[in-house]
N, C-alpha and C. Protein backbone atom coordinates (compact mmCIF):
# COMPACT_ATOMS: atom_id res chain seq x y z
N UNK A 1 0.84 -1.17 0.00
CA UNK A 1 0.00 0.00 0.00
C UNK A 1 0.88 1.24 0.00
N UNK A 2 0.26 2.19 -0.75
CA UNK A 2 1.34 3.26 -0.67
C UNK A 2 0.76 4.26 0.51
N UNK A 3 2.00 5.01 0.90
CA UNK A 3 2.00 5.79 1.72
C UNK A 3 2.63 6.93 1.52
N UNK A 4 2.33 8.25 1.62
CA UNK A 4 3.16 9.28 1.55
C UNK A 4 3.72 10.25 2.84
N UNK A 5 4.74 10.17 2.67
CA UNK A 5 5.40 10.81 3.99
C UNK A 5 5.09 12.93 3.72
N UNK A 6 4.89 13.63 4.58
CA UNK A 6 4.16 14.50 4.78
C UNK A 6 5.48 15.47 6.04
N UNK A 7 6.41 16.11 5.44
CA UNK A 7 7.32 16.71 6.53
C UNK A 7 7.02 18.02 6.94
N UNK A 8 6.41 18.37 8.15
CA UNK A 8 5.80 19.46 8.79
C UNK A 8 7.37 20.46 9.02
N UNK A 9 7.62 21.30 8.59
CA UNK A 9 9.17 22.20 8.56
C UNK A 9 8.84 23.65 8.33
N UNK A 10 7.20 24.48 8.74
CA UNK A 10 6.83 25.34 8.44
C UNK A 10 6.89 26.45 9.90
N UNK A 11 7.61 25.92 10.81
CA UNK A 11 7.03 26.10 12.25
C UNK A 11 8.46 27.28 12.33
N UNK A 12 8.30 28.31 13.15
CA UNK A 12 9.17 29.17 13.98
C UNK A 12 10.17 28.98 14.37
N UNK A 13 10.17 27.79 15.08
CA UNK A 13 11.17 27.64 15.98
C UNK A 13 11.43 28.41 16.83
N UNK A 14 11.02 29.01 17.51
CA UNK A 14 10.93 30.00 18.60
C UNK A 14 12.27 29.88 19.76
N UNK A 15 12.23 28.32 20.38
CA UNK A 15 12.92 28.19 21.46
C UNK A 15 14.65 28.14 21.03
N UNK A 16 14.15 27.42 19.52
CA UNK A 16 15.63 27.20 19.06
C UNK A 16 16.72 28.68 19.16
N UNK A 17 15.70 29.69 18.79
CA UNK A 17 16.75 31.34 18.55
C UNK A 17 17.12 30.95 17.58
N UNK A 18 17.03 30.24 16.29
CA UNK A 18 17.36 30.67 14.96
C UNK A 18 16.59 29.70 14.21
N UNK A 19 16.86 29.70 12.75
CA UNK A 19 16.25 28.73 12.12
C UNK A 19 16.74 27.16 12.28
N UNK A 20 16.10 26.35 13.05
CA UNK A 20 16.58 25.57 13.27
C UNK A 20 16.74 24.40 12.21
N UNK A 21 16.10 24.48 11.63
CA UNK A 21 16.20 23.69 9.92
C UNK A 21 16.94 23.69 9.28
N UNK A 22 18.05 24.35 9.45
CA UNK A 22 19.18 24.71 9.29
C UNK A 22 20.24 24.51 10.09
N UNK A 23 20.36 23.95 10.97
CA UNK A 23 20.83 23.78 12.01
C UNK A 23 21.98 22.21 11.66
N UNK A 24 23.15 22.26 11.91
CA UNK A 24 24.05 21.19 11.32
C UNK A 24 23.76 19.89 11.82
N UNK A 25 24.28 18.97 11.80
CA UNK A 25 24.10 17.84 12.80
C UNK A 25 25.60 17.54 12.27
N UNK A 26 25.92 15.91 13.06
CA UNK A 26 27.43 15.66 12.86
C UNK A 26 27.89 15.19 11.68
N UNK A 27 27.14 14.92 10.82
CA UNK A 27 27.38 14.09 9.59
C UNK A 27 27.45 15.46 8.42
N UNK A 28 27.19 17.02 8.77
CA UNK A 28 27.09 18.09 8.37
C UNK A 28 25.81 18.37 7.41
N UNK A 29 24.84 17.14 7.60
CA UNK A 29 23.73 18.00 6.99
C UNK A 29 22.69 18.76 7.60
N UNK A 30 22.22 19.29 6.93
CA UNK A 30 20.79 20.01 8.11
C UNK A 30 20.32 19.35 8.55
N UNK A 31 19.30 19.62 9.70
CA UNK A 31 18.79 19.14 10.55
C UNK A 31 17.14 18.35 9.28
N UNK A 32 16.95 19.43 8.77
CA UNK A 32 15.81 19.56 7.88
C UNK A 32 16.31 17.99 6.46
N UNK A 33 17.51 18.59 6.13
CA UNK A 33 17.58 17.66 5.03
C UNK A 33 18.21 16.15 5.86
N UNK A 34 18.26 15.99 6.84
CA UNK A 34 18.65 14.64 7.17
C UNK A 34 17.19 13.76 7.11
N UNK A 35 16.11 14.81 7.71
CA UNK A 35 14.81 14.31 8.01
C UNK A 35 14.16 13.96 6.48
N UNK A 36 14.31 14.58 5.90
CA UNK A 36 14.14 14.69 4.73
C UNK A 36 14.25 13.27 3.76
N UNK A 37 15.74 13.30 3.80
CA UNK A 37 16.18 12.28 3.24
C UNK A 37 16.28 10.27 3.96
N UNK A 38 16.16 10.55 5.23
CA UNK A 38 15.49 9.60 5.83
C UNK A 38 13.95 9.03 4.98
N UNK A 39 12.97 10.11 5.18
CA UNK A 39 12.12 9.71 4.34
C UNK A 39 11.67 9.05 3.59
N UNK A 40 12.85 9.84 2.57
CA UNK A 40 12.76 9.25 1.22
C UNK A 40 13.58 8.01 1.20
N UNK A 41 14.22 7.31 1.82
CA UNK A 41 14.92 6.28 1.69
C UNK A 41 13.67 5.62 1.77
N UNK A 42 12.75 5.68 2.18
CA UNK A 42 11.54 4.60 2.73
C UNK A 42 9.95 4.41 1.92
N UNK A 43 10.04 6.07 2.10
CA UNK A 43 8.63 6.20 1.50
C UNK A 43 8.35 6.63 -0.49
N UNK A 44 7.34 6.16 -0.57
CA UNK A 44 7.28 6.35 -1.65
C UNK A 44 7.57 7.68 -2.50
N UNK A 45 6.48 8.26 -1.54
CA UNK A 45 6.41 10.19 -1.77
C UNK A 45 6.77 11.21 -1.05
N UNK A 46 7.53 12.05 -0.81
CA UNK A 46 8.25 12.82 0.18
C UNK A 46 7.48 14.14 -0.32
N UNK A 47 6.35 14.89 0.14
CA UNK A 47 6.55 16.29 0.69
C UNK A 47 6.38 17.13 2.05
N UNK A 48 6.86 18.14 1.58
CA UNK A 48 7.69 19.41 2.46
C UNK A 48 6.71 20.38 2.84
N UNK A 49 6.27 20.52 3.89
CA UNK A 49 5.10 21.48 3.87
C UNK A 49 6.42 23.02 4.70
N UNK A 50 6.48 24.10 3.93
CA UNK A 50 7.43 24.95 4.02
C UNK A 50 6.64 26.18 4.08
N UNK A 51 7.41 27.36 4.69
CA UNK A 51 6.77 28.64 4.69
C UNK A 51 6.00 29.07 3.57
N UNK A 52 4.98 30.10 3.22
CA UNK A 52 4.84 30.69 2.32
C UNK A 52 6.22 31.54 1.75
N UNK A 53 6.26 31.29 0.32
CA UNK A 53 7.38 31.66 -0.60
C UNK A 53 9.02 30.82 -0.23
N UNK A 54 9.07 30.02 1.10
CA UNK A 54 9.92 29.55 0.63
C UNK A 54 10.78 28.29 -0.15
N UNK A 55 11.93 28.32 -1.28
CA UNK A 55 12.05 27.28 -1.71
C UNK A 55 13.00 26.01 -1.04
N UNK A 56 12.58 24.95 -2.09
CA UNK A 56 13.50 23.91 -1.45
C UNK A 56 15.01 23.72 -1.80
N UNK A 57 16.01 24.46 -2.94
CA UNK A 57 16.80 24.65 -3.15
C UNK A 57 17.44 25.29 -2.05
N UNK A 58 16.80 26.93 -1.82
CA UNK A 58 17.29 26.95 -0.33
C UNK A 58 17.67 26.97 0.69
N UNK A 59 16.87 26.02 0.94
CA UNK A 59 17.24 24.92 2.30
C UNK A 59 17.63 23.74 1.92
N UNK A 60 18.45 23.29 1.02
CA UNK A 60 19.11 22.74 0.48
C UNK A 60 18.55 20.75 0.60
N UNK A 61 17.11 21.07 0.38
CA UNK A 61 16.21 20.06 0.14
C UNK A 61 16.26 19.32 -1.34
N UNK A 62 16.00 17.88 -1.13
CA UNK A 62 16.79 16.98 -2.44
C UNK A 62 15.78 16.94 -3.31
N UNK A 63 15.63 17.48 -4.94
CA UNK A 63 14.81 17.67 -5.78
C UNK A 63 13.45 16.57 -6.06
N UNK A 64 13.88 15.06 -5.33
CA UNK A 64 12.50 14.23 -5.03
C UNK A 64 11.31 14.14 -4.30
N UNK A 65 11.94 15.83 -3.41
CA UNK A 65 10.97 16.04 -2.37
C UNK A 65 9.58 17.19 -3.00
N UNK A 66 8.69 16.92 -2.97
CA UNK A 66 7.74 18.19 -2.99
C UNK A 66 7.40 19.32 -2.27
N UNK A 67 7.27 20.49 -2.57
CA UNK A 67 7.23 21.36 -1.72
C UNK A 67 6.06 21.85 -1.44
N UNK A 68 4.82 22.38 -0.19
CA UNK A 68 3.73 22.30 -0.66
C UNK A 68 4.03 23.45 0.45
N UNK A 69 3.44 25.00 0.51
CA UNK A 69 3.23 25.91 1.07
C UNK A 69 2.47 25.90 2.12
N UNK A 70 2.38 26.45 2.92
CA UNK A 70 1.33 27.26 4.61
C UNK A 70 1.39 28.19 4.21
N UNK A 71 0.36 28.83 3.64
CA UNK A 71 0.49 30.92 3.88
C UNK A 71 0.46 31.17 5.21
N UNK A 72 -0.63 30.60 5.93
CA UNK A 72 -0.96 30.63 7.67
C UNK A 72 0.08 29.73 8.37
N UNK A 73 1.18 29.49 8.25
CA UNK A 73 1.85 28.09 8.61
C UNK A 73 2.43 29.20 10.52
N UNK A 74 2.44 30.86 10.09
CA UNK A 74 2.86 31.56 11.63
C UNK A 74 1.78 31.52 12.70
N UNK A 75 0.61 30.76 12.32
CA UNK A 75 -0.78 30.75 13.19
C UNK A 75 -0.75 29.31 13.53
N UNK A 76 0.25 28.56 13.77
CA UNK A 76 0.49 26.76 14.29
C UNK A 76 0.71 26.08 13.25
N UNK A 77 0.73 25.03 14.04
CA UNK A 77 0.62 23.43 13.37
C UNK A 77 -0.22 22.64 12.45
N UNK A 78 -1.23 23.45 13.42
CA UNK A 78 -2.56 22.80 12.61
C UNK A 78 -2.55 23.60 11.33
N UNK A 79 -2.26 24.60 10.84
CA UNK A 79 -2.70 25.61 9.60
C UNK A 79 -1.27 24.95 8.75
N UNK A 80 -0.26 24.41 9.35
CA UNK A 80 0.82 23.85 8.17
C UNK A 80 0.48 21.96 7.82
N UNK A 81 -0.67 21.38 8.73
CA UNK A 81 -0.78 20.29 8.63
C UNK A 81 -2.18 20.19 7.42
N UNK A 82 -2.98 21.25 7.83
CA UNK A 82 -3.65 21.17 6.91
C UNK A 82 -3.20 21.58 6.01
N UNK A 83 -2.68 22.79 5.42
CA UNK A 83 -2.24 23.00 4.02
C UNK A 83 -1.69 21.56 3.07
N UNK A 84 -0.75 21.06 4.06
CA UNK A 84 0.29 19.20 3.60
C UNK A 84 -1.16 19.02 3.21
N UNK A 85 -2.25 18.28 4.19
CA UNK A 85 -3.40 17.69 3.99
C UNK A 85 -4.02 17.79 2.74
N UNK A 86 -4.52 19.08 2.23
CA UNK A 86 -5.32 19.71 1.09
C UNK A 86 -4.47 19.18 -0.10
N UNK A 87 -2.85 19.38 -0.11
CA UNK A 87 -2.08 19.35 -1.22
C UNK A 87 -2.34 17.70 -1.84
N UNK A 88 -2.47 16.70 -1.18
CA UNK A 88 -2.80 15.14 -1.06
C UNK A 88 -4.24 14.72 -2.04
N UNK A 89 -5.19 15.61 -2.29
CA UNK A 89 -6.08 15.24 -3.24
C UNK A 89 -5.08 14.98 -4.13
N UNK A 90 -3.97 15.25 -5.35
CA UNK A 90 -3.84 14.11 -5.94
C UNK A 90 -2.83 13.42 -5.62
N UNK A 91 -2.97 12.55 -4.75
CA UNK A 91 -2.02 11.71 -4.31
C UNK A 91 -3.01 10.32 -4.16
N UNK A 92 -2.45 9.07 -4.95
CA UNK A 92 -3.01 8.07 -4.88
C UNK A 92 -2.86 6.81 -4.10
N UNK A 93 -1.54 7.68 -2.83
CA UNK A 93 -1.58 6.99 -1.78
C UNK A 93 -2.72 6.67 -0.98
N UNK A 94 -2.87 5.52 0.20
CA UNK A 94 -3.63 5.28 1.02
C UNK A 94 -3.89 5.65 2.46
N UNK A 95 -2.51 5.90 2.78
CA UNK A 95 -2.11 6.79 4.13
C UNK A 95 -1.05 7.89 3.95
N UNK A 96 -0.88 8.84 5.13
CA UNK A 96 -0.19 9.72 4.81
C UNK A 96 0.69 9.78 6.11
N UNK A 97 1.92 9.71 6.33
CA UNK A 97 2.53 9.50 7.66
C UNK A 97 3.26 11.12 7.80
N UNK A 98 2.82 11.83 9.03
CA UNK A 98 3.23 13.17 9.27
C UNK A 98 4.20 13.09 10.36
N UNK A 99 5.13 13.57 9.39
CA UNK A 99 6.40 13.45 10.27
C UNK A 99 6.91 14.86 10.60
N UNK A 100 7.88 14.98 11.50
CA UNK A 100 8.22 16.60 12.34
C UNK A 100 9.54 16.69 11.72
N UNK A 101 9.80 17.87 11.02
CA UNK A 101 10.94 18.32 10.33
C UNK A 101 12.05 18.76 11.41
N UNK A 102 12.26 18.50 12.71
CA UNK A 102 13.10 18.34 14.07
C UNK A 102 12.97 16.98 14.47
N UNK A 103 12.67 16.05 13.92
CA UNK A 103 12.85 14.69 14.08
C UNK A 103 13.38 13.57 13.69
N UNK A 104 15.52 13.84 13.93
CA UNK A 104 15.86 13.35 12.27
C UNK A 104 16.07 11.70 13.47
N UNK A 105 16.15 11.22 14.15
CA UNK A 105 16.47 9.99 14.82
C UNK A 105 15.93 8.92 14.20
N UNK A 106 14.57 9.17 13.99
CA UNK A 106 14.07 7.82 14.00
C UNK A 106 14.27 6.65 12.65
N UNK A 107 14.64 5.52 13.35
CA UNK A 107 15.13 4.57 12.51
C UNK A 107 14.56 4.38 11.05
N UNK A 108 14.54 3.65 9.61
CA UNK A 108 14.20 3.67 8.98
C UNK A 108 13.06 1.86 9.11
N UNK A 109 13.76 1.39 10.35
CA UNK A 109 13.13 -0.08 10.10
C UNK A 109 11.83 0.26 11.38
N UNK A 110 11.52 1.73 12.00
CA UNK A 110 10.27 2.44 12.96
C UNK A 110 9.72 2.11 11.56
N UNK A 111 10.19 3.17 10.36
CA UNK A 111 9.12 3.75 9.25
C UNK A 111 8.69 2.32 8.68
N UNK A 112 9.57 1.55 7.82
CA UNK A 112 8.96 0.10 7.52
C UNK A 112 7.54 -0.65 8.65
N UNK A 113 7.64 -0.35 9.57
CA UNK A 113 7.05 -0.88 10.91
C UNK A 113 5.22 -0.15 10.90
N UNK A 114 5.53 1.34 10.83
CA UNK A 114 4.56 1.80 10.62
C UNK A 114 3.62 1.92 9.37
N UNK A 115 4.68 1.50 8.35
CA UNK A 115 3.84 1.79 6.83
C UNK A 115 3.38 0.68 6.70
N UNK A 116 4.04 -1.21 7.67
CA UNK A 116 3.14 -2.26 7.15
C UNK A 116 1.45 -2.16 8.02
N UNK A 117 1.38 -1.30 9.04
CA UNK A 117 0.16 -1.23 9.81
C UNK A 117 -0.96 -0.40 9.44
N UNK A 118 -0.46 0.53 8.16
CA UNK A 118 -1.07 1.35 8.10
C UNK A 118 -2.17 0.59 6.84
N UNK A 119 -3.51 1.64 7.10
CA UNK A 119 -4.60 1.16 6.20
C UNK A 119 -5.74 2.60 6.08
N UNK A 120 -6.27 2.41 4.93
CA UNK A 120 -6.81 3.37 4.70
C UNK A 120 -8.22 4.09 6.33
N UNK A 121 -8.86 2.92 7.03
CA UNK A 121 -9.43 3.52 8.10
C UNK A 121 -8.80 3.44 9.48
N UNK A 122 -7.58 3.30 9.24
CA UNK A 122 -6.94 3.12 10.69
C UNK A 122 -5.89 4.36 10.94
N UNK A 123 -5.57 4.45 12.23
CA UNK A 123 -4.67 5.52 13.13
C UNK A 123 -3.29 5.37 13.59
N UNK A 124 -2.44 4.89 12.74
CA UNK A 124 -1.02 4.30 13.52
C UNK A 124 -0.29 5.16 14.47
N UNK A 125 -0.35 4.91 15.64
CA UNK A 125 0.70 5.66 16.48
C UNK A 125 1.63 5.51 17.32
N UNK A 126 3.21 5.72 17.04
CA UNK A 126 4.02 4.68 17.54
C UNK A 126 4.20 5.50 18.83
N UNK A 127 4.71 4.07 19.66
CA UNK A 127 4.61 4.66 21.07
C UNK A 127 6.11 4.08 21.68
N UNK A 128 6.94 4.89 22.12
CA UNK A 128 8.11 4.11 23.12
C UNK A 128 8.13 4.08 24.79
N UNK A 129 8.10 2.94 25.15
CA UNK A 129 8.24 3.07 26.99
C UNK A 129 7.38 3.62 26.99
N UNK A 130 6.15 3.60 26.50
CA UNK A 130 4.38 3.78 26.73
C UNK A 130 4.14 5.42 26.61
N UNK A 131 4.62 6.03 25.96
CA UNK A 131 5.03 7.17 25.58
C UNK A 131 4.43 7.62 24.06
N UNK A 132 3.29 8.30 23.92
CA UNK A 132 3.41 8.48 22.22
C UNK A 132 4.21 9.68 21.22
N UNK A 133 4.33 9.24 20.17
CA UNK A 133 5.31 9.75 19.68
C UNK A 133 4.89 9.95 17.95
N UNK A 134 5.90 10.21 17.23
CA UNK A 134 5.73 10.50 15.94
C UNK A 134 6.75 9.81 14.95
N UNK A 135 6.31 9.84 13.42
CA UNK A 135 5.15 10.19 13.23
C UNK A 135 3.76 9.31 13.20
N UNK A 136 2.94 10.08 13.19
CA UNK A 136 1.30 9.03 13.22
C UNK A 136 1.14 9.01 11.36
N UNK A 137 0.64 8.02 11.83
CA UNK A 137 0.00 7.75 10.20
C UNK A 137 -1.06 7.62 10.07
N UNK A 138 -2.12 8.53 9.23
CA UNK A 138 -3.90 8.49 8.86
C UNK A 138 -3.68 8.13 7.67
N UNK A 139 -4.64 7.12 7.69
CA UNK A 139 -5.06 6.46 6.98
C UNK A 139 -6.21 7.70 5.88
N UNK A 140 -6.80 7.05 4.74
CA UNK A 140 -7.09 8.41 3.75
C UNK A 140 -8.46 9.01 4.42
N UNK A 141 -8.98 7.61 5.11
CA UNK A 141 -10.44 8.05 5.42
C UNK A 141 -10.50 9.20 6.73
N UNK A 142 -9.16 9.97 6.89
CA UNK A 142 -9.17 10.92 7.55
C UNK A 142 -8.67 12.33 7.60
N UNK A 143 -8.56 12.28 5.80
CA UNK A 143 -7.51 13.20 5.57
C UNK A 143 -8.30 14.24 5.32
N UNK A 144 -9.86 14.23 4.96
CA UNK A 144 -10.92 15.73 4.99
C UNK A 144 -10.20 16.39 6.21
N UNK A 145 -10.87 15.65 7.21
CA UNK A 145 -10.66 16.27 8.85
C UNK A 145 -9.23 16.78 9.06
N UNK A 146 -8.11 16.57 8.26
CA UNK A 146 -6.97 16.91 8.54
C UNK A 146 -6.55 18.29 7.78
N UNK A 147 -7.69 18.53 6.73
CA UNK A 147 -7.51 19.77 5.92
C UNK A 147 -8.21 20.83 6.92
N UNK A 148 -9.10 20.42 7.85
CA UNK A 148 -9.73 21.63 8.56
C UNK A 148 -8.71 21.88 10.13
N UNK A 149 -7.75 21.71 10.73
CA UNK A 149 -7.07 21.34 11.48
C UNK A 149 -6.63 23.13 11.62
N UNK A 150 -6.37 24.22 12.64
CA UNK A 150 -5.94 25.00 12.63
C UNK A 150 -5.79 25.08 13.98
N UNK A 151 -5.06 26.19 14.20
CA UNK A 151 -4.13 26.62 15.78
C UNK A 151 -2.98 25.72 15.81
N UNK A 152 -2.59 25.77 17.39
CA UNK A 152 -1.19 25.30 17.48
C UNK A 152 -1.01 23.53 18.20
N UNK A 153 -2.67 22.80 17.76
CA UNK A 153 -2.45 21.68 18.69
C UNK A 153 -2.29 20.44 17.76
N UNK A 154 -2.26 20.79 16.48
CA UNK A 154 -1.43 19.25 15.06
C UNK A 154 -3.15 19.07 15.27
N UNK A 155 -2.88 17.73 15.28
CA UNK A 155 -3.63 16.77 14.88
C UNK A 155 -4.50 15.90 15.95
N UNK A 156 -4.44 16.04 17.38
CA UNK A 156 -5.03 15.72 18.84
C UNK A 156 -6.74 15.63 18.46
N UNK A 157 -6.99 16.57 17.79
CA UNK A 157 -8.44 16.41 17.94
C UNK A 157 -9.12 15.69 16.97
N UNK A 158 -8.69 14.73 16.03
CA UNK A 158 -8.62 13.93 15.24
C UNK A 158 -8.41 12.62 15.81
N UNK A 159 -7.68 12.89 16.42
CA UNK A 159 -6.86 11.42 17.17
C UNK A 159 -8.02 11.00 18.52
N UNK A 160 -8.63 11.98 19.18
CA UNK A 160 -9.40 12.41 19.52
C UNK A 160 -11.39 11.64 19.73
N UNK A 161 -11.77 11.91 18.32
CA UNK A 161 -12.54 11.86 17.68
C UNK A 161 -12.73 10.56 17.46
N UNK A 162 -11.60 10.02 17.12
CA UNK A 162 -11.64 8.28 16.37
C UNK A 162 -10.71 7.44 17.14
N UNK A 163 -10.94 7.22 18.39
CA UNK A 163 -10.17 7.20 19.44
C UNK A 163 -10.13 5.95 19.10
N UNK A 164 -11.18 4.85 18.64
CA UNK A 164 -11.24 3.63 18.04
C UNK A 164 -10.55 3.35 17.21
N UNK A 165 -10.44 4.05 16.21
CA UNK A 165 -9.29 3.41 14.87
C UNK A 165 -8.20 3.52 14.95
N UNK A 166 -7.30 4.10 16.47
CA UNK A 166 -5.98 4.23 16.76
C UNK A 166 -5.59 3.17 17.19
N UNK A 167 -4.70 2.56 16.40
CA UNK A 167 -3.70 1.26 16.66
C UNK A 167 -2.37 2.17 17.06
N UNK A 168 -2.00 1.72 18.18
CA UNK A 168 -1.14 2.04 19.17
C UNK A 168 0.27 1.02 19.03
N UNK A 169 1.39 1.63 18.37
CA UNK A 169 2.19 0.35 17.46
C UNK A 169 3.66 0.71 18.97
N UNK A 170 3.71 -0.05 19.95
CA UNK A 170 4.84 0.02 21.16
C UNK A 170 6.37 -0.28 19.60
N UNK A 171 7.32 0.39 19.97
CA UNK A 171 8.12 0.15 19.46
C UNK A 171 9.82 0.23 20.30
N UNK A 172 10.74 0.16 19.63
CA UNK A 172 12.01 0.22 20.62
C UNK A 172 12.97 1.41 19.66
N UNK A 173 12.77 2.48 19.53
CA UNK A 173 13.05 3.43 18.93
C UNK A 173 12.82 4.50 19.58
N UNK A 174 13.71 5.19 20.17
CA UNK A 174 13.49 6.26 21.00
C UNK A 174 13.40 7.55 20.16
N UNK A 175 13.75 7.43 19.17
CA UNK A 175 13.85 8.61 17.94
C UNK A 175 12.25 8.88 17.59
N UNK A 176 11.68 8.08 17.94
CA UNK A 176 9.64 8.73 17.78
C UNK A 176 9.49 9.79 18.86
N UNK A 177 10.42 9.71 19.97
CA UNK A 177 10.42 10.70 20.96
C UNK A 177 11.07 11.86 21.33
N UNK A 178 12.44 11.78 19.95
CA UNK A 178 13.27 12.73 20.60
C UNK A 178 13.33 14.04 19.28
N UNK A 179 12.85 15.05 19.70
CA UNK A 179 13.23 16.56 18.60
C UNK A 179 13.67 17.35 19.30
N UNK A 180 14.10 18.33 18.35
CA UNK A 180 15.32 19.68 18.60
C UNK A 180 14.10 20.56 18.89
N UNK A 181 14.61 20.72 20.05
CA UNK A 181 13.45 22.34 20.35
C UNK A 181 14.58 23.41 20.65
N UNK A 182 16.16 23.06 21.18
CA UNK A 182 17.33 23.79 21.38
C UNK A 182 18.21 23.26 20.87
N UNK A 183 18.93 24.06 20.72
CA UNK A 183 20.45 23.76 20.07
C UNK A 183 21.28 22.79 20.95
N UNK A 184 21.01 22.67 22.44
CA UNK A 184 21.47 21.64 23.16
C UNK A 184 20.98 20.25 23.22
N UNK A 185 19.60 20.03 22.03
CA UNK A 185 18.74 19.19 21.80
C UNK A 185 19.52 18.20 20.52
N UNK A 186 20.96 19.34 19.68
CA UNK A 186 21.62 18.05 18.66
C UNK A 186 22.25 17.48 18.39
N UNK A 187 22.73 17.41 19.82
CA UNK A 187 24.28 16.72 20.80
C UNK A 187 23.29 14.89 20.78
């Protein structure tokens, strides 16, 4: 089943004090293009949900990725998750796995893990040491509700709502849990 990976990278960064998407890690790529390219090692379809006007050249994002705009992306999460969301009418994937553009850890054999669980009416959400974490994967029969999604709380009230179709996937990957909110966060 296909799945398209969905990288939320539209956000402030407030705590970081700079653009943190930009931000090196040890192997010297961005923080943004490691996440990035993780991705795409896995998933079929890689896009970038990015500021209004900005490109993926850039931010030195790899030309397989799509770039899909937030005009509202400075009013939360929810206004850059829906924009990703809306861009997905033509996408003939079945699920869409939303992943956090400060989340370069997580393994590529988490993503294999989550894309075999995923299904068009189900909620994948990986969890470590009983802990939930990211990214979740909706299935398509939830992706209307994900285009109306605004303020700063993602996707909770969705998750929420269909509290039933959330398959809760325990995993041993601490990288579903760990993002850069500081610069002391990429040690």
């Amino acid at each position: 089943m296909k799945v398209v990976a969905l990288v939320l990278a539209a956000g402030q960064g407030a705590r970081f004090g700079a653009d943190k998407r930009q931000a090196l890690l040890a192997d010297g790529r961005s923080l943004l293009q490691h996440c990035v390219e993780r991705a795409l090692a896995v998933f079929d379809e890689v896009r970038v949900v990015l500021r209004a006007g900005e490109r993926a050249e850039d931010l030195g994002l790899p030309p397989a990725c799509r770039v899909v705009h937030s005009p509202e992306a400075g009013l939360g999460m929810g206004h850059s998750l829906a924009a990703g969301a809306a861009s997905l009418g033509d996408s003939e994937a079945q699920a869409v796995a939303i992943l956090l553009g400060d989340m370069p850890w997580i393994g590529a054999e988490t993503f294999r893990r989550l894309l075999a669980s995923a299904a068009p009416s189900v909620i994948v959400v990986p969890r470590h040491q009983g802990q939930n974490g990211h990214p979740v994967v909706f299935g398509r029969d939830y992706w209307a509700e994900l285009t109306l999604l605004v303020g700063d709380e993602g996707a909770r009230s969705v998750l929420r709502r269909h509290a039933s179709s959330v398959l809760l996937l325990e995993l041993q990957d601490s990288g579903v849990l760990r993002d850069v909110d500081t610069p002391s966060a990429l040690g």
